[in-house]
PDB file of N, CA and C in Angstrom:
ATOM      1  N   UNK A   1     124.258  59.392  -3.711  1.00  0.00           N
ATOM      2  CA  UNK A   1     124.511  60.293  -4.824  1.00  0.00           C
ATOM      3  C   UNK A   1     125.957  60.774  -4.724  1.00  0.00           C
ATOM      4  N   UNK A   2     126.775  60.802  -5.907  1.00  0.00           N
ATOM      5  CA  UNK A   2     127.826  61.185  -5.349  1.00  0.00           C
ATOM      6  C   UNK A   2     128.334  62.950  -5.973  1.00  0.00           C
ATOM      7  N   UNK A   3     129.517  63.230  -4.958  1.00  0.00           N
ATOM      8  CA  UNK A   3     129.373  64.599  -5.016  1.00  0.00           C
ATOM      9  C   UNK A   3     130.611  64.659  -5.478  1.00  0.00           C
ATOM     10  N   UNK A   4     129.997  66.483  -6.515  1.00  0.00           N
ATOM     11  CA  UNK A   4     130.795  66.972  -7.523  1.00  0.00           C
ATOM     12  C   UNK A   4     132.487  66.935  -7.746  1.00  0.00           C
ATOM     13  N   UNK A   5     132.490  67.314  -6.362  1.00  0.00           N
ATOM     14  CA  UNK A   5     134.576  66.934  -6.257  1.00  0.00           C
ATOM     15  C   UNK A   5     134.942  65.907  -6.276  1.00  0.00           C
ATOM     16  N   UNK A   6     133.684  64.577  -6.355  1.00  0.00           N
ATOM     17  CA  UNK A   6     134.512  63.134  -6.552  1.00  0.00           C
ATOM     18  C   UNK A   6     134.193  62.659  -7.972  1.00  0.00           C
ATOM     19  N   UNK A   7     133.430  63.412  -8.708  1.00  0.00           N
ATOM     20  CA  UNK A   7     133.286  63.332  -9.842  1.00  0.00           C
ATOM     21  C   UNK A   7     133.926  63.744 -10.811  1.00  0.00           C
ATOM     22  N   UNK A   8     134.268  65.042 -10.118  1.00  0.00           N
ATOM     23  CA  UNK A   8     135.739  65.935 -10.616  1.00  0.00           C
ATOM     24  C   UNK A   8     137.368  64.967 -10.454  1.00  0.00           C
ATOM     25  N   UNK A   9     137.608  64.480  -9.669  1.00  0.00           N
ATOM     26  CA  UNK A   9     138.549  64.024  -9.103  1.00  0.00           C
ATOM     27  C   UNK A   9     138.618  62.607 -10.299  1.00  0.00           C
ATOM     28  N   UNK A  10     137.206  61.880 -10.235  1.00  0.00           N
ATOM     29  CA  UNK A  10     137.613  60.272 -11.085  1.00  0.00           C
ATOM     30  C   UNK A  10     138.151  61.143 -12.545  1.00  0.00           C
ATOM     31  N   UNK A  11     137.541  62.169 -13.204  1.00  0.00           N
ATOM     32  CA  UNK A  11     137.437  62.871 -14.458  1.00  0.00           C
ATOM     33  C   UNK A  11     138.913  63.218 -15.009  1.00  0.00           C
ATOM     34  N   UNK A  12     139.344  63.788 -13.940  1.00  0.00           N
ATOM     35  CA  UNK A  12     140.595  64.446 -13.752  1.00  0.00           C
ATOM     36  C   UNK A  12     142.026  63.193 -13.483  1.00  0.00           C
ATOM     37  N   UNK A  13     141.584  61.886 -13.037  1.00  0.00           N
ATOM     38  CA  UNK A  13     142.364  61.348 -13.022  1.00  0.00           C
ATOM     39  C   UNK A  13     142.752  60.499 -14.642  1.00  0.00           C
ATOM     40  N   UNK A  14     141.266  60.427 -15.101  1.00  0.00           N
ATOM     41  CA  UNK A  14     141.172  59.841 -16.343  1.00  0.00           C
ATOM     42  C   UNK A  14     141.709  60.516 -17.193  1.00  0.00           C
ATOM     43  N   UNK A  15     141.195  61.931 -17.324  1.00  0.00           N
ATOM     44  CA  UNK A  15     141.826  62.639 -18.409  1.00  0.00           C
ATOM     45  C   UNK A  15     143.613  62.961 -18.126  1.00  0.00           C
ATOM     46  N   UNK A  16     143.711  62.862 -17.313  1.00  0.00           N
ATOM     47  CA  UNK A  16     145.690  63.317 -16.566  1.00  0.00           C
ATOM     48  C   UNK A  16     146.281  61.957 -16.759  1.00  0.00           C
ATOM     49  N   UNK A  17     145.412  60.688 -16.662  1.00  0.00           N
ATOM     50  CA  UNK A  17     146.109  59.461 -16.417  1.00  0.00           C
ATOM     51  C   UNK A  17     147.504  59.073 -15.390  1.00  0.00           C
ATOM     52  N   UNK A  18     146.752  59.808 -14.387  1.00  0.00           N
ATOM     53  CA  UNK A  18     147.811  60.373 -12.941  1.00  0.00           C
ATOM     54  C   UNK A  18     146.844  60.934 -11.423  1.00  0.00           C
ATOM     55  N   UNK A  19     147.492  59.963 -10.944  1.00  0.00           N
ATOM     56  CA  UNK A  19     146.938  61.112  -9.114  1.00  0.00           C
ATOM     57  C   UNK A  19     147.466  62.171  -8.798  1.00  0.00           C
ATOM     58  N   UNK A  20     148.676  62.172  -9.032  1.00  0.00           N
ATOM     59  CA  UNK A  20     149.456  63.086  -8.900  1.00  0.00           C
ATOM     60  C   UNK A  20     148.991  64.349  -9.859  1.00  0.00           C
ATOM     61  N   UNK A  21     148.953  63.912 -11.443  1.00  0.00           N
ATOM     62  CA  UNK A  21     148.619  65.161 -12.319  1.00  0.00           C
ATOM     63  C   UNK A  21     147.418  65.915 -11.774  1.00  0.00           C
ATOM     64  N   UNK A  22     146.147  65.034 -11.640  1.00  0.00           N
ATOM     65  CA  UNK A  22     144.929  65.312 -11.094  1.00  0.00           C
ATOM     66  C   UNK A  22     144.873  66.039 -10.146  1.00  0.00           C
ATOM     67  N   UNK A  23     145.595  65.688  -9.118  1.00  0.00           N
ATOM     68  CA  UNK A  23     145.657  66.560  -7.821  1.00  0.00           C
ATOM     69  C   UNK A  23     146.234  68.079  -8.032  1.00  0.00           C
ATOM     70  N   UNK A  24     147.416  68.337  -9.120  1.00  0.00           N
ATOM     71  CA  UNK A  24     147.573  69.181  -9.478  1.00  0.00           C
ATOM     72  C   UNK A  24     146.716  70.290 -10.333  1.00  0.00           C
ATOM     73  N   UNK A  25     145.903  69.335 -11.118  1.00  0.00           N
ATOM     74  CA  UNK A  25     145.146  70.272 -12.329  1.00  0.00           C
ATOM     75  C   UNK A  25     144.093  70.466 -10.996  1.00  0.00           C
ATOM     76  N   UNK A  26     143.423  69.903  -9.834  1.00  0.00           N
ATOM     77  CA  UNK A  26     143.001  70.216  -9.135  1.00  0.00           C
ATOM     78  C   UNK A  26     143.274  71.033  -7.828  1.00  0.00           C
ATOM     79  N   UNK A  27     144.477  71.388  -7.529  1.00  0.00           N
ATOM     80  CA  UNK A  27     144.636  72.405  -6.461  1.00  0.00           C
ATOM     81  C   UNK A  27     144.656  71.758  -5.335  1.00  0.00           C
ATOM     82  N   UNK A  28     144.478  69.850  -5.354  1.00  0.00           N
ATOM     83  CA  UNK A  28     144.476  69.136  -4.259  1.00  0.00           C
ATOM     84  C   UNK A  28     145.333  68.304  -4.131  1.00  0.00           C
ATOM     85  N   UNK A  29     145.470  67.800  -2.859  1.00  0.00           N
ATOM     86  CA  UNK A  29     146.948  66.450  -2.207  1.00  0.00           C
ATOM     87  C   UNK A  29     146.312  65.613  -3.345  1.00  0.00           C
ATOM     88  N   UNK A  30     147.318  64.426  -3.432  1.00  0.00           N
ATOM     89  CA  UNK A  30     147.407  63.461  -4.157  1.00  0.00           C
ATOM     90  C   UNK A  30     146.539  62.418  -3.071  1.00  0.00           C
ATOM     91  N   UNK A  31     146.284  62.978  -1.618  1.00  0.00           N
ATOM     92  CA  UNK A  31     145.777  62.023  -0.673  1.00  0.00           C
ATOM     93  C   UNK A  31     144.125  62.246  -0.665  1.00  0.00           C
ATOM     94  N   UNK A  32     143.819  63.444  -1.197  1.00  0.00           N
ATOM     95  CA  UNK A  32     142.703  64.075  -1.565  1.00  0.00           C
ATOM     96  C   UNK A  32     141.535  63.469  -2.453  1.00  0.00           C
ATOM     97  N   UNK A  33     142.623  63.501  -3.818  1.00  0.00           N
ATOM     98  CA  UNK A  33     141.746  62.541  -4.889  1.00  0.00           C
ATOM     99  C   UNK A  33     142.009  61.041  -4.331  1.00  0.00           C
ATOM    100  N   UNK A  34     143.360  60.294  -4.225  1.00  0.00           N
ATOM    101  CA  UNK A  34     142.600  59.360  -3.470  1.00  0.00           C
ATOM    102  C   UNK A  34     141.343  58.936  -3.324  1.00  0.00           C
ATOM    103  N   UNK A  35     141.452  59.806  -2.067  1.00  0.00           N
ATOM    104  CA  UNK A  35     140.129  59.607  -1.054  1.00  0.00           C
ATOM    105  C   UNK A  35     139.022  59.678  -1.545  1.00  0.00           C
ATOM    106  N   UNK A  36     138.838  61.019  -2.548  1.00  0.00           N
ATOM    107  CA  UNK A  36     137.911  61.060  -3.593  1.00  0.00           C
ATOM    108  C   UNK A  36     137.133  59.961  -4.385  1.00  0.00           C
ATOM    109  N   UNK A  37     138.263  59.570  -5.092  1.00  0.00           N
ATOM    110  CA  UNK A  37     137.974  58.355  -5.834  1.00  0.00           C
ATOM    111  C   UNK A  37     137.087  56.725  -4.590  1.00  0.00           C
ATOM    112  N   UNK A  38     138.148  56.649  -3.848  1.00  0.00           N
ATOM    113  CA  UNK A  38     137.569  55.765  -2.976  1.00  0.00           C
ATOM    114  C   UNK A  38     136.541  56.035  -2.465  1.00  0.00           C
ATOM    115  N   UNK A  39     136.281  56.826  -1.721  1.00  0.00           N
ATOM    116  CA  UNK A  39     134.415  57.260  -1.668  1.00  0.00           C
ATOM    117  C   UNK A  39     133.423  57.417  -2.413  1.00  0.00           C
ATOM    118  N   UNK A  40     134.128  57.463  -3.498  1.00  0.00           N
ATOM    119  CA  UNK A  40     132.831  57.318  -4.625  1.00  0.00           C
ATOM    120  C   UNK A  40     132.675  56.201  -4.828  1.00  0.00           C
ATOM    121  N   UNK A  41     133.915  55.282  -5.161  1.00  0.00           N
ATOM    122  CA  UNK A  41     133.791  54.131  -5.547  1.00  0.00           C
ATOM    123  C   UNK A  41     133.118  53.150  -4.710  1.00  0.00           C
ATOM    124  N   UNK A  42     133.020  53.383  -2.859  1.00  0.00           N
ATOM    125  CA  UNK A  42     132.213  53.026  -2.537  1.00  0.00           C
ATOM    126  C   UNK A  42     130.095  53.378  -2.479  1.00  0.00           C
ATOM    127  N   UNK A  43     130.170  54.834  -2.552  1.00  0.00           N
ATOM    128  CA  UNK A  43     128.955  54.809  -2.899  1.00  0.00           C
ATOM    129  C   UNK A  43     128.614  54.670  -3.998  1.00  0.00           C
ATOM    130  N   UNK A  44     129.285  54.047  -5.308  1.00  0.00           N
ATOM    131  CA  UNK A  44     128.854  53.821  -6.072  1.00  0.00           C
ATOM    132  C   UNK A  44     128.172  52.000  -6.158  1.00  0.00           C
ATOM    133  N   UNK A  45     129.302  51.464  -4.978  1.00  0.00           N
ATOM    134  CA  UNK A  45     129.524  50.169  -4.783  1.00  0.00           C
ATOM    135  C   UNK A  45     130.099  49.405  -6.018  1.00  0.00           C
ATOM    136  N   UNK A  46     131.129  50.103  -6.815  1.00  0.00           N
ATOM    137  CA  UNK A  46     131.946  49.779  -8.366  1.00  0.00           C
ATOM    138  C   UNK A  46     133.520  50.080  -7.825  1.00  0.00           C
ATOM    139  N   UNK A  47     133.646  49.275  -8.447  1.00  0.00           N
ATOM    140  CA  UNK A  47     135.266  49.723  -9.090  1.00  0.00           C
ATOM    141  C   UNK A  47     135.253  50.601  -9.973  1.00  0.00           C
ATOM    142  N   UNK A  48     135.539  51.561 -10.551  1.00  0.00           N
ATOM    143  CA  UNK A  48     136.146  52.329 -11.473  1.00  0.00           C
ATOM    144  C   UNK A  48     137.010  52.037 -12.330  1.00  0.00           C
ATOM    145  N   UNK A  49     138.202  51.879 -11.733  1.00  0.00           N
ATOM    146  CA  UNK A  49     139.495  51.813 -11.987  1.00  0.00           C
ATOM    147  C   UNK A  49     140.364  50.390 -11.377  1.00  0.00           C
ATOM    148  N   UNK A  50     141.400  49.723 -12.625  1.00  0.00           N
ATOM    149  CA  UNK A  50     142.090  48.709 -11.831  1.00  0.00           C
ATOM    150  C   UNK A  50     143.474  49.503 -12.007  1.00  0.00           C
ATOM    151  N   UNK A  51     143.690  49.533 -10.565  1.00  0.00           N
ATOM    152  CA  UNK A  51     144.939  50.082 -10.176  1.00  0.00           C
ATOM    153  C   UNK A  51     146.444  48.774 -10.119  1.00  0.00           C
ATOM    154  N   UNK A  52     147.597  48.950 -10.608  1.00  0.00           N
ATOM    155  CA  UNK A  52     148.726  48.145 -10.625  1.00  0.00           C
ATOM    156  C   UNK A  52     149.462  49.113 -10.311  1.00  0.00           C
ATOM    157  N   UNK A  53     149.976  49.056  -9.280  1.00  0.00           N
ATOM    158  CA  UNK A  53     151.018  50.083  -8.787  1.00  0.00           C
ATOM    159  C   UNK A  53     151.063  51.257  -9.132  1.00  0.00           C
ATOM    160  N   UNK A  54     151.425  52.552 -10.140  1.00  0.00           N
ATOM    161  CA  UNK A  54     151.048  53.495 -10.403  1.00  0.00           C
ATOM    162  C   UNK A  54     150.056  53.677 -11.876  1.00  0.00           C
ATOM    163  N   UNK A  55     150.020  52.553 -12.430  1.00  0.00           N
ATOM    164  CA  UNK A  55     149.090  52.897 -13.844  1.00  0.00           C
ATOM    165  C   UNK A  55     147.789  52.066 -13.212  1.00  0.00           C
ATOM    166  N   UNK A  56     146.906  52.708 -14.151  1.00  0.00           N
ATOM    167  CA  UNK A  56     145.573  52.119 -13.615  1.00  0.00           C
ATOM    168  C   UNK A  56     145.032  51.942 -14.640  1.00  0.00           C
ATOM    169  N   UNK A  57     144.112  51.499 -15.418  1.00  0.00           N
ATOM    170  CA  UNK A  57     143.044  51.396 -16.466  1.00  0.00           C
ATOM    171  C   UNK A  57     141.800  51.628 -15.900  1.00  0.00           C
ATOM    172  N   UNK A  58     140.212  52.026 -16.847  1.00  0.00           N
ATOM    173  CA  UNK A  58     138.819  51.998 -16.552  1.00  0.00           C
ATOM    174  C   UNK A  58     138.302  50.838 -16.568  1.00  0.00           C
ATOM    175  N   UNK A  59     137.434  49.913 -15.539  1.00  0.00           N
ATOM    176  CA  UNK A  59     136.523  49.043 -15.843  1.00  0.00           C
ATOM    177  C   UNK A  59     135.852  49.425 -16.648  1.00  0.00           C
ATOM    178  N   UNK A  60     135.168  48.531 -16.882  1.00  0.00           N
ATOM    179  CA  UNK A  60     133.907  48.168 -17.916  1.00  0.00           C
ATOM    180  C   UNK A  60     132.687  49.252 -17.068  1.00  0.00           C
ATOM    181  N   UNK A  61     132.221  49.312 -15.742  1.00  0.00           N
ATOM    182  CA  UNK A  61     131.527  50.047 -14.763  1.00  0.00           C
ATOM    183  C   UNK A  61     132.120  51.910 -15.124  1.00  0.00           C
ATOM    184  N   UNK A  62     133.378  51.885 -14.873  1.00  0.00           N
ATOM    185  CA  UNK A  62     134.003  53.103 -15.086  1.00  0.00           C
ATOM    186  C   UNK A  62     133.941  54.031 -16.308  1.00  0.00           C
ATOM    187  N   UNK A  63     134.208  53.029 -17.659  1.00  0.00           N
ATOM    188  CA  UNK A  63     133.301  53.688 -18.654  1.00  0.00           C
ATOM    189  C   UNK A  63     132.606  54.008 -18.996  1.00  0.00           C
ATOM    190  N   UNK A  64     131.567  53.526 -18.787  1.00  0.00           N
ATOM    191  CA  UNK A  64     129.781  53.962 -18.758  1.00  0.00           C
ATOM    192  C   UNK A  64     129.819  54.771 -17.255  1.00  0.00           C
ATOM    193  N   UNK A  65     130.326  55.447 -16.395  1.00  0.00           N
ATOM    194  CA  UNK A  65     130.278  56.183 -15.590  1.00  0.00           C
ATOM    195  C   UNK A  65     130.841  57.424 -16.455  1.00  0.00           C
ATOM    196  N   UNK A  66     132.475  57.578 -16.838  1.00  0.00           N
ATOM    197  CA  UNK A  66     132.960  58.652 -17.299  1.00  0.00           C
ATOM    198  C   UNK A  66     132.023  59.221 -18.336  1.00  0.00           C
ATOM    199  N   UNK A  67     131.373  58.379 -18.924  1.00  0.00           N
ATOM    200  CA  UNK A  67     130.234  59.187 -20.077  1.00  0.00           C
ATOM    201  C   UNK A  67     129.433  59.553 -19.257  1.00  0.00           C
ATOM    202  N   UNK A  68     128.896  59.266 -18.646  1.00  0.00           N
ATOM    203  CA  UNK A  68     127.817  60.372 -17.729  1.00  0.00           C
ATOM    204  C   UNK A  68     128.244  61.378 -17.232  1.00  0.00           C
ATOM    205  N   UNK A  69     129.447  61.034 -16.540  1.00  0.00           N
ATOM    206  CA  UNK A  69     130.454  62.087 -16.094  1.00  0.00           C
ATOM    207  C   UNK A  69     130.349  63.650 -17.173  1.00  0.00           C
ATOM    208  N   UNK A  70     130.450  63.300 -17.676  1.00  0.00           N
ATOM    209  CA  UNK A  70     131.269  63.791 -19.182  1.00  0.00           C
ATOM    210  C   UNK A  70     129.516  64.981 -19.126  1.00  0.00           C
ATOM    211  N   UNK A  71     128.737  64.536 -19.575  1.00  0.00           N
ATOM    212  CA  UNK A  71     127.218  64.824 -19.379  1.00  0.00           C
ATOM    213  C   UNK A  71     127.120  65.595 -18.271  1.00  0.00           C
ATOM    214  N   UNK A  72     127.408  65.443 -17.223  1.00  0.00           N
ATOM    215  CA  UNK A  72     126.446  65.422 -16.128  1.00  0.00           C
ATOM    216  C   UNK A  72     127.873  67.105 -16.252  1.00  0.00           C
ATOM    217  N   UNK A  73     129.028  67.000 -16.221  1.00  0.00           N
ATOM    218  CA  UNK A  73     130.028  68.317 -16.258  1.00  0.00           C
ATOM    219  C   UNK A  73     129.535  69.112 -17.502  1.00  0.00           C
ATOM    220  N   UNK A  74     129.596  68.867 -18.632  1.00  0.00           N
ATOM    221  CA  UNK A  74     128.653  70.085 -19.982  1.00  0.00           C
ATOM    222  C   UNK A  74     127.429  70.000 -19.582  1.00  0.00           C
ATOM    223  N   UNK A  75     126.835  69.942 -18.620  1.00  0.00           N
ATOM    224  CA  UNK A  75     125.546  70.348 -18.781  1.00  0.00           C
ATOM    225  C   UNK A  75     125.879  71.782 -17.399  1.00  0.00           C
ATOM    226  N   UNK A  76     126.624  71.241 -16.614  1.00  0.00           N
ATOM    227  CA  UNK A  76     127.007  72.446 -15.164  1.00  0.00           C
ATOM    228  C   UNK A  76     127.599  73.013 -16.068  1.00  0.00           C
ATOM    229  N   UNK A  77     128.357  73.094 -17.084  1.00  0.00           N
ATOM    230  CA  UNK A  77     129.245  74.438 -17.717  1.00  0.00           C
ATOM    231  C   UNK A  77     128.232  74.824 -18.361  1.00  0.00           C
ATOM    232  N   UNK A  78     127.206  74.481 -19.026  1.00  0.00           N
ATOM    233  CA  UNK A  78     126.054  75.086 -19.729  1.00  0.00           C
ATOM    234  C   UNK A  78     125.151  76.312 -19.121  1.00  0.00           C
ATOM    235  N   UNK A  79     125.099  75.390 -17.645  1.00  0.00           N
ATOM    236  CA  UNK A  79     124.345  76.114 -16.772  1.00  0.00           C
ATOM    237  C   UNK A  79     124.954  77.436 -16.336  1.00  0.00           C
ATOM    238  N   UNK A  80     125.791  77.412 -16.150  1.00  0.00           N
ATOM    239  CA  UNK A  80     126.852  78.132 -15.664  1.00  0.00           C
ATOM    240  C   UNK A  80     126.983  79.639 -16.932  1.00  0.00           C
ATOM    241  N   UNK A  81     127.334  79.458 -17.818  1.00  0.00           N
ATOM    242  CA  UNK A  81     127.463  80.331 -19.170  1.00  0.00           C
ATOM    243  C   UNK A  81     126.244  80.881 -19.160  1.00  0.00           C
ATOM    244  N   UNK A  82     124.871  80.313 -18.677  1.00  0.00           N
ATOM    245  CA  UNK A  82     123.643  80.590 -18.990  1.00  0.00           C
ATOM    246  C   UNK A  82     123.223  81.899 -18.287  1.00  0.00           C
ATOM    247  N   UNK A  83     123.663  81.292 -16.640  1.00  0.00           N
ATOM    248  CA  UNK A  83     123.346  81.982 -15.568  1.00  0.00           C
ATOM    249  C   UNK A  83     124.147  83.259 -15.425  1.00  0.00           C
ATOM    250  N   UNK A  84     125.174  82.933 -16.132  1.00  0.00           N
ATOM    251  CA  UNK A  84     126.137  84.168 -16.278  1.00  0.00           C
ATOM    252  C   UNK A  84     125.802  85.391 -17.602  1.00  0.00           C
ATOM    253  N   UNK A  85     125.055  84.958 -18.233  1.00  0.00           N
ATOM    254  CA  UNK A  85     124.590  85.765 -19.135  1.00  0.00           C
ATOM    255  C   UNK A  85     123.600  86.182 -18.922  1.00  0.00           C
ATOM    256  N   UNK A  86     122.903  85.868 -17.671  1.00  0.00           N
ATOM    257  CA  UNK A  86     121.530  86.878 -17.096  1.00  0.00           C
ATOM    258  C   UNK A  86     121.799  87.998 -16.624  1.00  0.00           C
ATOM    259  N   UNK A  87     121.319  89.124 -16.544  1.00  0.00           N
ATOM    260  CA  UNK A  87     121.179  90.002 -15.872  1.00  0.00           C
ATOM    261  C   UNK A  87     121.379  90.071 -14.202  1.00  0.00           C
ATOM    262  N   UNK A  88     122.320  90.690 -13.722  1.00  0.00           N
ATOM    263  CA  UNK A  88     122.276  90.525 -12.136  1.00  0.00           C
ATOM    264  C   UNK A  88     121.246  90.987 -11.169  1.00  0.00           C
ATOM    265  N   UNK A  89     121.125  90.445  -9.827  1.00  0.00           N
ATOM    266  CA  UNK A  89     120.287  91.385  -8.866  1.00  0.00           C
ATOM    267  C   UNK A  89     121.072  92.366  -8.763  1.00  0.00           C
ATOM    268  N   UNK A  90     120.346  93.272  -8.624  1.00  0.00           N
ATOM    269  CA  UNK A  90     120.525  94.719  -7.568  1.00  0.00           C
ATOM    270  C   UNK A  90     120.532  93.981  -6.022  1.00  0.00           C
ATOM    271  N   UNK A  91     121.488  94.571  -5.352  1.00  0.00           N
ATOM    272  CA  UNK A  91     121.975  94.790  -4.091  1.00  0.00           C
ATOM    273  C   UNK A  91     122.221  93.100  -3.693  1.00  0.00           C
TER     274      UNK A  91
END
């Protein structure tokens, strides 16, 4: 299953069309997402992305990932707005 900061990280590279931007809109090294990306991409056992020196494009795998992506992030901001509009505990 892969986890949220590498989901964040492929999202962020797609939408920035940059490691560098990504790492920035993320608060992380450029060695960070990297790594990100590559660990997902192995537990995903996909490519994502074809990388040529600094530009990269989405596979065919990567697109039908970023739409889930896409899903699987508005549904945590949903949750999120939801949970925040409840009432808090005491103490």
């Amino acid at each position: 299953m892969p986890e949220i900061r590498q989901v964040l990280a492929f999202v962020a590279i797609v939408e920035t069309g940059s490691f560098t931007l990504a790492a920035k809109k993320l608060n992380l090294t450029q060695s960070a997402i990297s790594h990100s990306l590559r660990s997902l991409e192995d537990s995903l056992d996909a490519r994502l992305l074809d990388r040529k020196g600094k530009s990269h494009r989405l596979t065919a795998s990567g697109e039908i990932f970023l739409k889930h992506c896409h899903a699987v992030i508005n549904e945590l901001d949903t949750a999120m707005t939801r949970m925040n509009a409840m009432p808090k505990k005491a103490g």
